[in-house]
PDB file of N, CA and C in Angstrom:
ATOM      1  N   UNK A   1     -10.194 -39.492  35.259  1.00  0.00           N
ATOM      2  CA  UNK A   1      -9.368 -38.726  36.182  1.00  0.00           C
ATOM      3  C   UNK A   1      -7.922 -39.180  36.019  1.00  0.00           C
ATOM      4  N   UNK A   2      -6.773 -38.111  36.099  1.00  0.00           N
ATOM      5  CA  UNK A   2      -5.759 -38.581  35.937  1.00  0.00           C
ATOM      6  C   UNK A   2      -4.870 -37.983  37.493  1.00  0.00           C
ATOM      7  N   UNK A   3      -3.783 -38.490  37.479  1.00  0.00           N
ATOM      8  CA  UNK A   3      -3.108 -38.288  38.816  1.00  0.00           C
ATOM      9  C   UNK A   3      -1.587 -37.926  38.394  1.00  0.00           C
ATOM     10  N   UNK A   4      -1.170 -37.029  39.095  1.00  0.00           N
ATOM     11  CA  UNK A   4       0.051 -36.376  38.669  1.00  0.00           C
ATOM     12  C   UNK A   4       0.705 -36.292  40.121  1.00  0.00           C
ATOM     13  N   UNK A   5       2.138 -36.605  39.900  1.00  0.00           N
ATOM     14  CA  UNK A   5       3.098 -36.055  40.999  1.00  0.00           C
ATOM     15  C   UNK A   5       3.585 -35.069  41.237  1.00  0.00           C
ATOM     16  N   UNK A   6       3.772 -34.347  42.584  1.00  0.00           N
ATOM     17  CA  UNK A   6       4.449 -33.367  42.638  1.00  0.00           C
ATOM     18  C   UNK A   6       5.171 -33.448  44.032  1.00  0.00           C
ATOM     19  N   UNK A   7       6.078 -33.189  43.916  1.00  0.00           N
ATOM     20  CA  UNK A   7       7.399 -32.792  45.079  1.00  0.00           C
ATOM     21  C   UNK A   7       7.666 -31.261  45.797  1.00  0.00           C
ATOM     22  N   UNK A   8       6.710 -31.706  46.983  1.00  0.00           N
ATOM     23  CA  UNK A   8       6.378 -29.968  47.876  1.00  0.00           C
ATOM     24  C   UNK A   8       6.488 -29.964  48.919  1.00  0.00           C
ATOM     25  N   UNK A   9       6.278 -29.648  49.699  1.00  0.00           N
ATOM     26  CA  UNK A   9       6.292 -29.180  51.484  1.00  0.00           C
ATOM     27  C   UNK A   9       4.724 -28.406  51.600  1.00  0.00           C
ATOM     28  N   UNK A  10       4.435 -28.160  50.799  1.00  0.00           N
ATOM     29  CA  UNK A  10       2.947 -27.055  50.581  1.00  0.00           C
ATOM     30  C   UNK A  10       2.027 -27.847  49.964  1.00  0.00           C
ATOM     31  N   UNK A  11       1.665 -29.250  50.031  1.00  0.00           N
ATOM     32  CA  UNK A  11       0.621 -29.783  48.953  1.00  0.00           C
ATOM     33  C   UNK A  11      -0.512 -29.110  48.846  1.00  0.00           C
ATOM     34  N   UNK A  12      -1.316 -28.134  50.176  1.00  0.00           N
ATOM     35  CA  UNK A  12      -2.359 -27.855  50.860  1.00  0.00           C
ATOM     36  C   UNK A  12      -2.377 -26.459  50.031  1.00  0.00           C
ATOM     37  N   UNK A  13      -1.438 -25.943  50.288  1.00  0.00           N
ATOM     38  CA  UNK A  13      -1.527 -24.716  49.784  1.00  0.00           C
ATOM     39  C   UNK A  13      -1.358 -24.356  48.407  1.00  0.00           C
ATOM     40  N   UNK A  14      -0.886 -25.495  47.784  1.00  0.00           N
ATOM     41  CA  UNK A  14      -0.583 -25.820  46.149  1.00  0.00           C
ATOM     42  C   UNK A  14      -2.260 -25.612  45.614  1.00  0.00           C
ATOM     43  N   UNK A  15      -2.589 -26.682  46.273  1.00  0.00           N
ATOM     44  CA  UNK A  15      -3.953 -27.539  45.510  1.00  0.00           C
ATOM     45  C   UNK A  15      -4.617 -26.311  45.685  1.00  0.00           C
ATOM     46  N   UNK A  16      -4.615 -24.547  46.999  1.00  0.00           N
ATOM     47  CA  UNK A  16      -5.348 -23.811  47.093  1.00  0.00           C
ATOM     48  C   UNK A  16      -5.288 -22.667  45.952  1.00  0.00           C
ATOM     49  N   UNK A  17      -3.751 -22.803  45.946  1.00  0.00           N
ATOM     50  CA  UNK A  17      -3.196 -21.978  44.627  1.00  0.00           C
ATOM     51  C   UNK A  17      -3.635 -22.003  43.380  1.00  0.00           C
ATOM     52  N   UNK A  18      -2.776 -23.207  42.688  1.00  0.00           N
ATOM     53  CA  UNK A  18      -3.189 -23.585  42.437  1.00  0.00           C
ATOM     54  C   UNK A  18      -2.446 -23.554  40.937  1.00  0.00           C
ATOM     55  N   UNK A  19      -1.678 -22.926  40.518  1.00  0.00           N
ATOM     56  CA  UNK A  19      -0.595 -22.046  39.802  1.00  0.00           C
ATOM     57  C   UNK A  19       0.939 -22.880  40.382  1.00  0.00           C
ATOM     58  N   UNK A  20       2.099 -22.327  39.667  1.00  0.00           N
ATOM     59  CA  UNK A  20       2.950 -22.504  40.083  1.00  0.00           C
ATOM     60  C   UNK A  20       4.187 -21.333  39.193  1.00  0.00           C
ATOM     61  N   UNK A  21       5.620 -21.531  39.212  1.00  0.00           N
ATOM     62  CA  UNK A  21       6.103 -20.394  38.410  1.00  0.00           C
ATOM     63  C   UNK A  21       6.914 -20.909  37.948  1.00  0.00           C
ATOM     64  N   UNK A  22       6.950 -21.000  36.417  1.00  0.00           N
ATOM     65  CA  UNK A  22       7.877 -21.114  35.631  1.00  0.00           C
ATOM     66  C   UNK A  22       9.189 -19.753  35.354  1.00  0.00           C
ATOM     67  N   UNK A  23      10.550 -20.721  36.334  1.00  0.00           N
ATOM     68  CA  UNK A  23      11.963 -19.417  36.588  1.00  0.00           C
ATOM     69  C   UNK A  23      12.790 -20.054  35.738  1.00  0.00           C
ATOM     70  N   UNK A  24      12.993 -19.708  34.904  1.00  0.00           N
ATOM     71  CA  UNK A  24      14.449 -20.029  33.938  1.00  0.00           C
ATOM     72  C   UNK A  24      15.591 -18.872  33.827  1.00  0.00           C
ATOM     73  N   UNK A  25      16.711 -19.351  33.769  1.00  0.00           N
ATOM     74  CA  UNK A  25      17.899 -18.373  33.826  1.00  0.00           C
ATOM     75  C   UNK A  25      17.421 -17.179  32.857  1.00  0.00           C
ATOM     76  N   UNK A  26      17.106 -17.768  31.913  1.00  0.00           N
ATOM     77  CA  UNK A  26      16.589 -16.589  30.369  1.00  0.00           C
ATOM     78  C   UNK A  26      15.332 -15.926  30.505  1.00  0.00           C
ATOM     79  N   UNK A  27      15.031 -16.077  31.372  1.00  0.00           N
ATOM     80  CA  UNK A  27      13.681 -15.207  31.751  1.00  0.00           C
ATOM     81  C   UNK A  27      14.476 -13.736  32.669  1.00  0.00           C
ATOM     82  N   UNK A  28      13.648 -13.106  32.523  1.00  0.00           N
ATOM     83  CA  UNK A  28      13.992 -11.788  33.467  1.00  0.00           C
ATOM     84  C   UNK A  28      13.160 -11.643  34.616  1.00  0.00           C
ATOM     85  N   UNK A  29      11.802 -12.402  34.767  1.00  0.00           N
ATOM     86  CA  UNK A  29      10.996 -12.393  35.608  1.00  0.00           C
ATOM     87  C   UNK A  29      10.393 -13.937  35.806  1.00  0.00           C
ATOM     88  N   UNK A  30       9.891 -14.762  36.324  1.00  0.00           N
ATOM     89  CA  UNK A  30       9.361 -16.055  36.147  1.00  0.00           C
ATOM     90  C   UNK A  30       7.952 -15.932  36.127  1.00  0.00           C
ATOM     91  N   UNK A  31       6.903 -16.475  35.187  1.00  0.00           N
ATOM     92  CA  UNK A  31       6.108 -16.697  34.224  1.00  0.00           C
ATOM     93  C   UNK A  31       5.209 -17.394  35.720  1.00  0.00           C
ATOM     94  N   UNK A  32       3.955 -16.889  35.571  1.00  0.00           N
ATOM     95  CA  UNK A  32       2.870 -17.957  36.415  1.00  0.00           C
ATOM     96  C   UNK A  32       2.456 -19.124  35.351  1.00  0.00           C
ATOM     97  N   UNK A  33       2.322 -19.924  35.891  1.00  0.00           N
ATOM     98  CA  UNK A  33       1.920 -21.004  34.861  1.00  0.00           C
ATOM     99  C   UNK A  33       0.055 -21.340  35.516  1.00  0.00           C
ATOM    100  N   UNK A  34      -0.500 -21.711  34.416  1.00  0.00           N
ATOM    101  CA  UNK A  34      -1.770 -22.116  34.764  1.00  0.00           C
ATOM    102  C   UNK A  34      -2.629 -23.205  35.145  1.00  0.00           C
ATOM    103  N   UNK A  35      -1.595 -23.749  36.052  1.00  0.00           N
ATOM    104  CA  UNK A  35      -1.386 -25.121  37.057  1.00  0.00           C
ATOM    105  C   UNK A  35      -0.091 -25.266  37.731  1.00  0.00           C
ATOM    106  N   UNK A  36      -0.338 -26.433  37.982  1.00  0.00           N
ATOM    107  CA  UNK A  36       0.861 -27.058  38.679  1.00  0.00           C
ATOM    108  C   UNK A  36       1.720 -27.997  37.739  1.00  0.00           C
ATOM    109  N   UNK A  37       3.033 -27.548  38.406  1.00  0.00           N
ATOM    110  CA  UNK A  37       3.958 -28.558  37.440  1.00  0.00           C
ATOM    111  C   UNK A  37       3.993 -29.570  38.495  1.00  0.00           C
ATOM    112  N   UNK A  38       4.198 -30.944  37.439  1.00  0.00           N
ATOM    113  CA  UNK A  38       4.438 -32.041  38.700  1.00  0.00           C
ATOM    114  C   UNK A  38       4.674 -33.018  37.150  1.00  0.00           C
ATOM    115  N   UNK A  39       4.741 -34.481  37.490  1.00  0.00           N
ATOM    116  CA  UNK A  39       4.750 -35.389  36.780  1.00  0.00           C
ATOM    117  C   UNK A  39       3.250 -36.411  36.344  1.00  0.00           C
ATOM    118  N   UNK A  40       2.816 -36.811  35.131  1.00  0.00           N
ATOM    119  CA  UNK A  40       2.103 -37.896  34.762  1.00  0.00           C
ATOM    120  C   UNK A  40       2.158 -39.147  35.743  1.00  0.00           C
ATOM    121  N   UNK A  41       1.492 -39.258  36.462  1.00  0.00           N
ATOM    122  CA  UNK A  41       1.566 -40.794  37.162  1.00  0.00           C
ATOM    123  C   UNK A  41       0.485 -42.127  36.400  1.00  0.00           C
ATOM    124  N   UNK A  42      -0.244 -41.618  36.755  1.00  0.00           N
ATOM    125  CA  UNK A  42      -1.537 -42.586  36.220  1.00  0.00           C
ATOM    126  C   UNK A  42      -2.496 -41.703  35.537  1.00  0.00           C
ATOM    127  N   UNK A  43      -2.830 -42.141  34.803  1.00  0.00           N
ATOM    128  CA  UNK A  43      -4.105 -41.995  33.681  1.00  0.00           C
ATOM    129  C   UNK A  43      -5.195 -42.454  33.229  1.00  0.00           C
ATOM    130  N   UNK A  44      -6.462 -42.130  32.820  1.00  0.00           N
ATOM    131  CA  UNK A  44      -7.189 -43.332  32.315  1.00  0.00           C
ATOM    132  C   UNK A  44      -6.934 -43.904  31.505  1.00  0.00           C
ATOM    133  N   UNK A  45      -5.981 -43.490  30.726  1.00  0.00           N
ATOM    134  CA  UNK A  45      -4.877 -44.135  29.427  1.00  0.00           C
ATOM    135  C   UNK A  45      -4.142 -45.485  29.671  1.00  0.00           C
ATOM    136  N   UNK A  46      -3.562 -45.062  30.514  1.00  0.00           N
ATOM    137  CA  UNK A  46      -2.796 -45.918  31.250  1.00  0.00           C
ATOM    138  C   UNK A  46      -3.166 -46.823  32.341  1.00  0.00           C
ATOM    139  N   UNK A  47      -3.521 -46.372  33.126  1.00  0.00           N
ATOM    140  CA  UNK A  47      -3.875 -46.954  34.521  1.00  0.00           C
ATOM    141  C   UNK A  47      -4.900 -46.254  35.353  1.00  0.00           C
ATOM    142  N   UNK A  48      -5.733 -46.871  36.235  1.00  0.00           N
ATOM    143  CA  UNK A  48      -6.050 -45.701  37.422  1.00  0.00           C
ATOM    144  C   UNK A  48      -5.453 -46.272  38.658  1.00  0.00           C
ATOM    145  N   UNK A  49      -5.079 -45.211  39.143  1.00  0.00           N
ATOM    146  CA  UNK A  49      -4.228 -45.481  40.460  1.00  0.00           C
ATOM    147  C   UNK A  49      -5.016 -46.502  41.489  1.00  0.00           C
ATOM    148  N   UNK A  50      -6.167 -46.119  41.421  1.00  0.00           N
ATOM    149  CA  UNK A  50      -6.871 -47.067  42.429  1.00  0.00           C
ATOM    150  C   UNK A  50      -7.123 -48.894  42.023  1.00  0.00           C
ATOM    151  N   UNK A  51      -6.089 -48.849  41.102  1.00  0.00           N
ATOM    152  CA  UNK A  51      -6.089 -50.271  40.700  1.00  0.00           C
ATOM    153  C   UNK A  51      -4.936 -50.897  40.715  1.00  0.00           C
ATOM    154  N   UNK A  52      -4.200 -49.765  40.923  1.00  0.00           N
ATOM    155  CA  UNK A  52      -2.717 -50.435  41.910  1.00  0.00           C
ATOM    156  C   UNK A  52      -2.820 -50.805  42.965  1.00  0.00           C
ATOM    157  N   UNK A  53      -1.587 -51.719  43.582  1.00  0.00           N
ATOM    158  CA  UNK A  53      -1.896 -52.318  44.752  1.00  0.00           C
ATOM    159  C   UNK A  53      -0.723 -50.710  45.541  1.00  0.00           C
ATOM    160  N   UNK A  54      -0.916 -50.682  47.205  1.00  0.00           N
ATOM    161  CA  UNK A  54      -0.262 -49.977  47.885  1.00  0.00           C
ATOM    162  C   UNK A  54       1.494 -50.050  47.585  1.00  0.00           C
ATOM    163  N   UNK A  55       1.773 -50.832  47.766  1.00  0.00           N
ATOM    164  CA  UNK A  55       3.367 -51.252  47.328  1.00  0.00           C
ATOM    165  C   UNK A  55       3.570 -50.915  45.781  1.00  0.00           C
ATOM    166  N   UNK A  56       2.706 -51.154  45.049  1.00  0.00           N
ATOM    167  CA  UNK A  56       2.759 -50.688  43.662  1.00  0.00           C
ATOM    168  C   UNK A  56       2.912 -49.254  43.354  1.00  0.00           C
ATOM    169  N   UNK A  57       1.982 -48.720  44.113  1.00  0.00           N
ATOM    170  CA  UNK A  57       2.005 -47.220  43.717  1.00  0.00           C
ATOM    171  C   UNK A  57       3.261 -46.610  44.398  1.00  0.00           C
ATOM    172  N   UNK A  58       4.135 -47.265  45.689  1.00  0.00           N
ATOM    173  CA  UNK A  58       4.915 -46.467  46.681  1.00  0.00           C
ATOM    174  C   UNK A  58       6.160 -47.053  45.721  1.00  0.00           C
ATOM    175  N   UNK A  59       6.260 -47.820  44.726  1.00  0.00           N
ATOM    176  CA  UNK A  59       7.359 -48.701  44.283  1.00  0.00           C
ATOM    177  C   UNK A  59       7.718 -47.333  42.923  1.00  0.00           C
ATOM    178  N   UNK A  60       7.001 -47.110  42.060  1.00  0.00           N
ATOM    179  CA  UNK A  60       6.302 -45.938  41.452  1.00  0.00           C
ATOM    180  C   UNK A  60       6.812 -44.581  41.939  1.00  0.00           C
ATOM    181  N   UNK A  61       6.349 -44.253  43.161  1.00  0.00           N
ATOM    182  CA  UNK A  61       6.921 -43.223  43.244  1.00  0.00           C
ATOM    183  C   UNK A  61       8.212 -42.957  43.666  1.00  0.00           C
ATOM    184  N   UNK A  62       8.932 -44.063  44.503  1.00  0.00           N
ATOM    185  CA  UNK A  62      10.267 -44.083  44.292  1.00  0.00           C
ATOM    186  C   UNK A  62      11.205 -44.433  43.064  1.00  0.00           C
ATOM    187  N   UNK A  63      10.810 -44.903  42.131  1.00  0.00           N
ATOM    188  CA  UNK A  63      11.214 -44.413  40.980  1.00  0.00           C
ATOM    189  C   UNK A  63      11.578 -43.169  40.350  1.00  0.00           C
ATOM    190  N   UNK A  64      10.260 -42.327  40.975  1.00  0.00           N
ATOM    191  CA  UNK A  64      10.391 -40.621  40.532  1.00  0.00           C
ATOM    192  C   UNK A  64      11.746 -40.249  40.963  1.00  0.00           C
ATOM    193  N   UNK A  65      11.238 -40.814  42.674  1.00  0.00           N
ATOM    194  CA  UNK A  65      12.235 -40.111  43.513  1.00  0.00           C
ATOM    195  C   UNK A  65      13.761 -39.994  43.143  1.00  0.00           C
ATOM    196  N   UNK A  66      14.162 -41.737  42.819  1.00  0.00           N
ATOM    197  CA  UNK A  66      15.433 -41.738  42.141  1.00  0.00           C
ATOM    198  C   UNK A  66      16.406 -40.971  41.216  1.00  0.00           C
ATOM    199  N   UNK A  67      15.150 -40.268  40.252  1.00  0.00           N
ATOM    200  CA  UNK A  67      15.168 -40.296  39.223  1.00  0.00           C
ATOM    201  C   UNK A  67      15.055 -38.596  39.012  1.00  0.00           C
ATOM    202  N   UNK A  68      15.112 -37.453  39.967  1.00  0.00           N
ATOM    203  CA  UNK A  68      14.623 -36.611  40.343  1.00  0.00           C
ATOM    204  C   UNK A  68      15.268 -35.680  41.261  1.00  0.00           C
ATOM    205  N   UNK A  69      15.935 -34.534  40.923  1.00  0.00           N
ATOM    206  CA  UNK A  69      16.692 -33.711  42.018  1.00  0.00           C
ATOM    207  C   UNK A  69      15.785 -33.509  43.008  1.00  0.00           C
ATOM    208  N   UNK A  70      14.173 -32.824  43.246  1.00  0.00           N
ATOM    209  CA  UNK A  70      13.439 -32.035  43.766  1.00  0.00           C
ATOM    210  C   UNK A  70      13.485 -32.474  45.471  1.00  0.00           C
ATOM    211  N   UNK A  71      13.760 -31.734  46.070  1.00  0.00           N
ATOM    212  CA  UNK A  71      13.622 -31.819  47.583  1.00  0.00           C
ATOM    213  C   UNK A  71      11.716 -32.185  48.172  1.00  0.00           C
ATOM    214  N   UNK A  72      11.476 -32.572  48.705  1.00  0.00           N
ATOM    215  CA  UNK A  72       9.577 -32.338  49.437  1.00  0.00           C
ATOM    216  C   UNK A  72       9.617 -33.792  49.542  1.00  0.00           C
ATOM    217  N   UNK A  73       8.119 -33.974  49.871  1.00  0.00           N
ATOM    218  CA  UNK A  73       7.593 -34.827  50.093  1.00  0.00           C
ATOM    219  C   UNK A  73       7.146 -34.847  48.845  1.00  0.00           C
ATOM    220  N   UNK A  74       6.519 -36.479  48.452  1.00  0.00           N
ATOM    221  CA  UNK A  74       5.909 -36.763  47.079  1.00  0.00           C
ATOM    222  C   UNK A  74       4.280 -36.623  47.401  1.00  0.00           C
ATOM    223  N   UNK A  75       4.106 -35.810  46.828  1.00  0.00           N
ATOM    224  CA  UNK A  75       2.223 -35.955  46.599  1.00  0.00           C
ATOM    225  C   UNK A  75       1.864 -36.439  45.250  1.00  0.00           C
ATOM    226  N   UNK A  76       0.596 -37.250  45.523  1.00  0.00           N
ATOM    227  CA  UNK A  76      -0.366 -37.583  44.278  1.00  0.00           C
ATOM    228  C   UNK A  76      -1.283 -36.622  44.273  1.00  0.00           C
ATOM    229  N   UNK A  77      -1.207 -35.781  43.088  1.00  0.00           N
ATOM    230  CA  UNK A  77      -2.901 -35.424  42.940  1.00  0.00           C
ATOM    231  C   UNK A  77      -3.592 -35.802  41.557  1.00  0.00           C
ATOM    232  N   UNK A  78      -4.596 -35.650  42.136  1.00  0.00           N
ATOM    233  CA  UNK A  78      -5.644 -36.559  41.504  1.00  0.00           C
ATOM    234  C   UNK A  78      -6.277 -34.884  40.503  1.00  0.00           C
ATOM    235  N   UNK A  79      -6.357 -34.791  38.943  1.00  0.00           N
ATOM    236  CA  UNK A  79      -6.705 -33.722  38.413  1.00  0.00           C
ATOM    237  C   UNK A  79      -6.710 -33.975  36.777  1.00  0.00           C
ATOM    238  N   UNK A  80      -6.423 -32.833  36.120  1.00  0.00           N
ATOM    239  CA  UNK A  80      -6.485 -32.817  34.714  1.00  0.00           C
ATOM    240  C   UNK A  80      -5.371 -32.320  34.095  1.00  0.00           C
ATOM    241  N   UNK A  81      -5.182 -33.053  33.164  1.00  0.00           N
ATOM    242  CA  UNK A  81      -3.730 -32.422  32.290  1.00  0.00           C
ATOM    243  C   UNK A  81      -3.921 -31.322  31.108  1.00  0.00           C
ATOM    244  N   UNK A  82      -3.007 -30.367  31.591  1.00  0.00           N
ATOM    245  CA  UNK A  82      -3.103 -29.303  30.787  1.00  0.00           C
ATOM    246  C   UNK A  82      -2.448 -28.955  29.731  1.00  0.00           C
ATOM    247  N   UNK A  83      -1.040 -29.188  29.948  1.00  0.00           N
ATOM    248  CA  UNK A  83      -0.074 -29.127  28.751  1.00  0.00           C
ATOM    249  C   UNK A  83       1.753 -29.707  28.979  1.00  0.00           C
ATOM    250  N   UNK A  84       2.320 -30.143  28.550  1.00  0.00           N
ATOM    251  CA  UNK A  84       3.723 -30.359  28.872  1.00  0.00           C
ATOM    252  C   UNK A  84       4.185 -29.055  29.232  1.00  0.00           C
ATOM    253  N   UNK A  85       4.905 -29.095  30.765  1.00  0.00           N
ATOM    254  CA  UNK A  85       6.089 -28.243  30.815  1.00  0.00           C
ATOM    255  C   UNK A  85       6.735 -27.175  29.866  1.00  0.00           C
ATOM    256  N   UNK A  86       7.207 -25.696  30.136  1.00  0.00           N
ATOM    257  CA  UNK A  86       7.787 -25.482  28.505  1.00  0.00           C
ATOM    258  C   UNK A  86       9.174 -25.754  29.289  1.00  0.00           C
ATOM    259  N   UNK A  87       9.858 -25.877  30.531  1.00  0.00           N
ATOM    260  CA  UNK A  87      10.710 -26.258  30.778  1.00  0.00           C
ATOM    261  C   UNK A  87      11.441 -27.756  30.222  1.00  0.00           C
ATOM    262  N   UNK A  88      10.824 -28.407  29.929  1.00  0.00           N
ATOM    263  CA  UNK A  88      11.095 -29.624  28.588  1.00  0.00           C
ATOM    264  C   UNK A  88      10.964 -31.050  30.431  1.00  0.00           C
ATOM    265  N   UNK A  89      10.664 -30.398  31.196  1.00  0.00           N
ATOM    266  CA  UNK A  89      10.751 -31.910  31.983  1.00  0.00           C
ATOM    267  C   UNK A  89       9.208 -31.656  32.603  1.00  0.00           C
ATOM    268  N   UNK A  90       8.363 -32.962  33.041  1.00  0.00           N
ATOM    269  CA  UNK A  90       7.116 -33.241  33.664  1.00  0.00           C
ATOM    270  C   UNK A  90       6.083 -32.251  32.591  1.00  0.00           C
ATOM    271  N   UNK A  91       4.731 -31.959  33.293  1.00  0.00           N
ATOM    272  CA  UNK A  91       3.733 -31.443  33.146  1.00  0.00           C
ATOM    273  C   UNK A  91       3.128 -30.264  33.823  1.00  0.00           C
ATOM    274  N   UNK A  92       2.245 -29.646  33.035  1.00  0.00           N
ATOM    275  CA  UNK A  92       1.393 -28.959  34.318  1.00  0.00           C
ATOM    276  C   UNK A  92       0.004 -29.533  34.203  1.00  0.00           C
ATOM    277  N   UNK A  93      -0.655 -29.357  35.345  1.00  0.00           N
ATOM    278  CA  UNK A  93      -2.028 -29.916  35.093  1.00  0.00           C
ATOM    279  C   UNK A  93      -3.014 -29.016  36.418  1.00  0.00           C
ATOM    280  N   UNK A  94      -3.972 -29.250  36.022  1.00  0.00           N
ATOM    281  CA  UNK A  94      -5.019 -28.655  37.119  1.00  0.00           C
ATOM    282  C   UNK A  94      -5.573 -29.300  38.377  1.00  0.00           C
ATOM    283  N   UNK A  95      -5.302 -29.645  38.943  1.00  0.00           N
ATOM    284  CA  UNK A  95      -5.237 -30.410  40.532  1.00  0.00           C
ATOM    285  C   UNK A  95      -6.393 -30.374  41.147  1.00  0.00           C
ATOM    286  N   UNK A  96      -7.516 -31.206  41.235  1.00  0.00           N
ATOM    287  CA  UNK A  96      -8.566 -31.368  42.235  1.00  0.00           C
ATOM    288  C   UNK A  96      -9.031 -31.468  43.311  1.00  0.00           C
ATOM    289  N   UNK A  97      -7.646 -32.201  43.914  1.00  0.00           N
ATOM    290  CA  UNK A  97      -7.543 -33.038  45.122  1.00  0.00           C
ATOM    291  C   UNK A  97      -6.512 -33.491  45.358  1.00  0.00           C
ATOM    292  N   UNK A  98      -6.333 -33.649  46.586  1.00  0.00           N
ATOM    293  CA  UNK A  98      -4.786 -34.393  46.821  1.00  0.00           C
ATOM    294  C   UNK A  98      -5.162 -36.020  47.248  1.00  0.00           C
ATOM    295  N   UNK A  99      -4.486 -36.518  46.727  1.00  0.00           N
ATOM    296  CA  UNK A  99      -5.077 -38.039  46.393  1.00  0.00           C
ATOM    297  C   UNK A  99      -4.225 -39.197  48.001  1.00  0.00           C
ATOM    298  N   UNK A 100      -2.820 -38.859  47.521  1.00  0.00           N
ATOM    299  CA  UNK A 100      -2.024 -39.003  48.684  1.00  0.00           C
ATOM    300  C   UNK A 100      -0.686 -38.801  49.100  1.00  0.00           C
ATOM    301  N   UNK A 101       0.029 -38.659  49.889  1.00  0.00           N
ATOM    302  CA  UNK A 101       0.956 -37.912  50.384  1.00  0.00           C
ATOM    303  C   UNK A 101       1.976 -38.890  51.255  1.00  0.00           C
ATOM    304  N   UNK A 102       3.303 -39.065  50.326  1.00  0.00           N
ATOM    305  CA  UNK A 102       4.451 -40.044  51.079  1.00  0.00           C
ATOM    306  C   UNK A 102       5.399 -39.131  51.458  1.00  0.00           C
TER     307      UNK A 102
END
């Protein structure tokens, strides 16, 4: 299982969606994408989140935060990776569950 970030006000209604929309200036219409965009957090590659300590993972996501125009709250979800962004920043991936919510 891998866990991806995303920055929303809607985590609930994301994870029901489930989609999101890729809008670029050069588009004439914005593109459904076939997940959610959000960021790589943990991986079985890498890490599993549940083997971070609490301060670890909140240390982590303020990093994003820093690092990150997007307005919301930060959610973890816990899902599958689908493909890089074609916007050239984060991922999209397929979302299972919402893991947790700062």
């Amino acid at each position: 299982m891998a866990y991806f970030l995303r920055f929303t006000e809607t985590a609930n209604e994301d994870l029901e969606r489930g989609t999101s929309l890729l809008d670029l200036p050069s588009l004439k219409k914005p593109i459904v994408l076939e997940g959610l965009c959000g960021y790589s957090f943990c991986s079985s590659e890498e890490i599993d989140c549940n083997m971070l300590s609490e301060s670890e993972i909140e240390a982590k996501v303020n990093m994003y935060k820093n690092n990150v125009w997007y307005n919301g709250a930060a959610v973890l979800f816990e899902g599958e990776y689908i493909n890089n962004n074609a916007n050239g920043e984060g991922v999209i991936f397929k979302a299972n569950s919402i893991y947790k919510s700062f």
